[in-house]
N, C-alpha and C. Protein backbone atom coordinates (compact mmCIF):
# COMPACT_ATOMS: atom_id res chain seq x y z
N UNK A 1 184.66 40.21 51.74
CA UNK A 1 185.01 39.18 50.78
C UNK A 1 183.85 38.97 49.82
N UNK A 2 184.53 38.46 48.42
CA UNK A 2 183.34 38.63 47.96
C UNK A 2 182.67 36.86 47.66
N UNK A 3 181.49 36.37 47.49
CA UNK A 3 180.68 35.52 47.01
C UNK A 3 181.11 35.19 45.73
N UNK A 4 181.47 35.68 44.98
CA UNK A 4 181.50 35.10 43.29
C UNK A 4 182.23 33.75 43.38
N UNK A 5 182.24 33.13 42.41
CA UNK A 5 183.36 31.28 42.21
C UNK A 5 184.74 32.30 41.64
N UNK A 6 185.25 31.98 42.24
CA UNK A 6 186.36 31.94 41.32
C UNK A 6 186.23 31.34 39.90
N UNK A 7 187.42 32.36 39.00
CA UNK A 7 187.42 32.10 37.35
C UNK A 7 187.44 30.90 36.96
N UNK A 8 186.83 30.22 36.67
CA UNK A 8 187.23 29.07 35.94
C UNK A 8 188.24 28.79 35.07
N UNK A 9 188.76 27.59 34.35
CA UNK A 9 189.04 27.71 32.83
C UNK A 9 187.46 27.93 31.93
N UNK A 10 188.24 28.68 31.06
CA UNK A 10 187.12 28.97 29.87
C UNK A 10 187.00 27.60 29.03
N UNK A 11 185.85 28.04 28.32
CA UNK A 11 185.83 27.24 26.83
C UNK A 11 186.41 27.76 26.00
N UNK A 12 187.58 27.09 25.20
CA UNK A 12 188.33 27.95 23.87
C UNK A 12 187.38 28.23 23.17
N UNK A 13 187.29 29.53 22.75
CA UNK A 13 186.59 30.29 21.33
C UNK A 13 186.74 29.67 20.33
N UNK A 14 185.86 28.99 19.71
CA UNK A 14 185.77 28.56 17.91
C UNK A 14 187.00 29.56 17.10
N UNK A 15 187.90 28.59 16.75
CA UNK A 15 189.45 29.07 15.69
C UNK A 15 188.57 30.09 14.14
N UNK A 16 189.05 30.77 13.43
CA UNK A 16 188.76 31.03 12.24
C UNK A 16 189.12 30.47 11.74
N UNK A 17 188.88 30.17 10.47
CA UNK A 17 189.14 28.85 9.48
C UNK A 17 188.96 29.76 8.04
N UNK A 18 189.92 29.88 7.53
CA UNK A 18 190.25 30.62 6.61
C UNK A 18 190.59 29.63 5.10
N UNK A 19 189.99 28.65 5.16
CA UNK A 19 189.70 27.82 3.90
C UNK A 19 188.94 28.62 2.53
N UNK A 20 189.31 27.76 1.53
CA UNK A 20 188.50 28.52 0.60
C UNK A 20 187.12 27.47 0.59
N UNK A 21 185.78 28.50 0.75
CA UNK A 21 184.43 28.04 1.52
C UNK A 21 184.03 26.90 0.16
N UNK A 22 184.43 27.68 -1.64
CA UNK A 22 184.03 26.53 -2.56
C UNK A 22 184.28 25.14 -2.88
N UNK A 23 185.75 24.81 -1.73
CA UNK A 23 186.32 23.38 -1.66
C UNK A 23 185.37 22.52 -0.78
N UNK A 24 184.67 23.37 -0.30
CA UNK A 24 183.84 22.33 0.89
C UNK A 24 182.52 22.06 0.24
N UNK A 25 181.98 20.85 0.32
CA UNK A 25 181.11 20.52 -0.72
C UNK A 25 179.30 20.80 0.73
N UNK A 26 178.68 21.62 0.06
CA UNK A 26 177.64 22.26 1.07
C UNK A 26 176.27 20.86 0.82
N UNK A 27 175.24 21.38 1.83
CA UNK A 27 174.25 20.23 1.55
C UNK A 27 173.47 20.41 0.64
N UNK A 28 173.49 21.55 -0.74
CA UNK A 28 173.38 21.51 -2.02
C UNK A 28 173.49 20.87 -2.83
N UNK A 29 174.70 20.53 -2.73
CA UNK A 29 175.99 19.51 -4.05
C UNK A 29 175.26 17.83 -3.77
N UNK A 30 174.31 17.82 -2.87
CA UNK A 30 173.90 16.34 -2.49
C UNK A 30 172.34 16.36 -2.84
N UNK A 31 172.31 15.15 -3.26
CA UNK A 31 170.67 15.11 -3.97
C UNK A 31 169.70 14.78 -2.19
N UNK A 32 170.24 14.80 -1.40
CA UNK A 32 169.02 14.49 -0.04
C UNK A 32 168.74 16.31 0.30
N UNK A 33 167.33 15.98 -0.18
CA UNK A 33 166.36 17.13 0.49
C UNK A 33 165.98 17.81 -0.53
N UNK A 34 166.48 17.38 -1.81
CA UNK A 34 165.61 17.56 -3.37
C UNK A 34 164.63 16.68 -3.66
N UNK A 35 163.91 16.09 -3.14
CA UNK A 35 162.67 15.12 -3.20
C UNK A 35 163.07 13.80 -3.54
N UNK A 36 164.23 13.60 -3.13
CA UNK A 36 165.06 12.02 -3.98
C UNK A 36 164.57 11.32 -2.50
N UNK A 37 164.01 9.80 -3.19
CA UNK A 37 163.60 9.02 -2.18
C UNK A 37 164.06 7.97 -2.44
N UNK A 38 163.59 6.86 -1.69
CA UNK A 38 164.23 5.36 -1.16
C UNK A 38 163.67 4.91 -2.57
N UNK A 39 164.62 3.56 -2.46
CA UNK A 39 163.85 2.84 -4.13
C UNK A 39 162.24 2.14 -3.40
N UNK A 40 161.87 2.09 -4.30
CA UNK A 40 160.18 1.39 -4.26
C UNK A 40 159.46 0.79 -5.63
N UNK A 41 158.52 0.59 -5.69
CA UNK A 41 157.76 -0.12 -6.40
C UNK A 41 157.46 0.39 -7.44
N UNK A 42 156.73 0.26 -8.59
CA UNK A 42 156.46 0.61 -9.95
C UNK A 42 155.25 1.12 -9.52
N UNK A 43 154.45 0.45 -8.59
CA UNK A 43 152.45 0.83 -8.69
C UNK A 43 152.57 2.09 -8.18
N UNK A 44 153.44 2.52 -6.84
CA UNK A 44 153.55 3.13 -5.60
C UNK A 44 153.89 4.77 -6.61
N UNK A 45 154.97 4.53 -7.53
CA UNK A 45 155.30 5.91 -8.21
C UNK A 45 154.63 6.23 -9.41
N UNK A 46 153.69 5.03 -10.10
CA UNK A 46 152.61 5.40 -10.79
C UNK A 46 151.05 6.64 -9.86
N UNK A 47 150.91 5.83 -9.21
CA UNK A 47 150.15 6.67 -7.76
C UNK A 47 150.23 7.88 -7.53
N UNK A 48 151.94 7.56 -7.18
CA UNK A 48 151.94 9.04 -6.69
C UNK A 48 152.22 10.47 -7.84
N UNK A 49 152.61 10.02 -9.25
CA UNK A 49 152.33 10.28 -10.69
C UNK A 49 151.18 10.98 -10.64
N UNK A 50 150.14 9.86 -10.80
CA UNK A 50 149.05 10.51 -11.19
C UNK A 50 148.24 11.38 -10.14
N UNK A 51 148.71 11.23 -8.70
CA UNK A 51 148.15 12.14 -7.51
C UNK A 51 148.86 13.64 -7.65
N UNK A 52 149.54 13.76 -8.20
CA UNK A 52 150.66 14.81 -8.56
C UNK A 52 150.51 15.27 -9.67
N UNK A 53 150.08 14.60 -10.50
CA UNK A 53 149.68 15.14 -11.74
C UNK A 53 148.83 16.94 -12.02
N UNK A 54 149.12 17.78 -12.57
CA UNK A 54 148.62 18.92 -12.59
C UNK A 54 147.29 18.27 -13.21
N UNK A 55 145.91 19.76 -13.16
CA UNK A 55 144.54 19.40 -13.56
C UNK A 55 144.98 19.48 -15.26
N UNK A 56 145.40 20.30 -15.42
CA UNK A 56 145.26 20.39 -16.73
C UNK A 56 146.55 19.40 -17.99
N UNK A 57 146.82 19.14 -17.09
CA UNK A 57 147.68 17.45 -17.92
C UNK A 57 146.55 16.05 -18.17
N UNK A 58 145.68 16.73 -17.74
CA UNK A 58 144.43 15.14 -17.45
C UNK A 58 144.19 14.75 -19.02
């Protein structure tokens, strides 16, 4: 006899999804993770302005 478990049920295999892929809006089409941040202060984005500032804009 043998040791193995008996078969289980499986996990169903992920369906294909045959949508058209350009209707689905990707995490591109959204401004989070293009440097867009929380609202803040006037001094705070002057700061960080001029810390950012290239040398040769001085």
């Amino acid at each position: 006899m043998s040791t193995d478990p008996a078969p289980g049920p499986r996990a169903p295999k992920p369906a294909l999804v045959f949508d058209d892929p350009l209707n689905q809006q990707s995490s591109d089409d959204t401004d989070r993770g293009w440097g867009e941040r929380g609202e803040g202060d006037g001094a705070a984005d002057l700061k960080r302005f001029l810390d950012e500032k290239p040398p040769h804009h001085l």
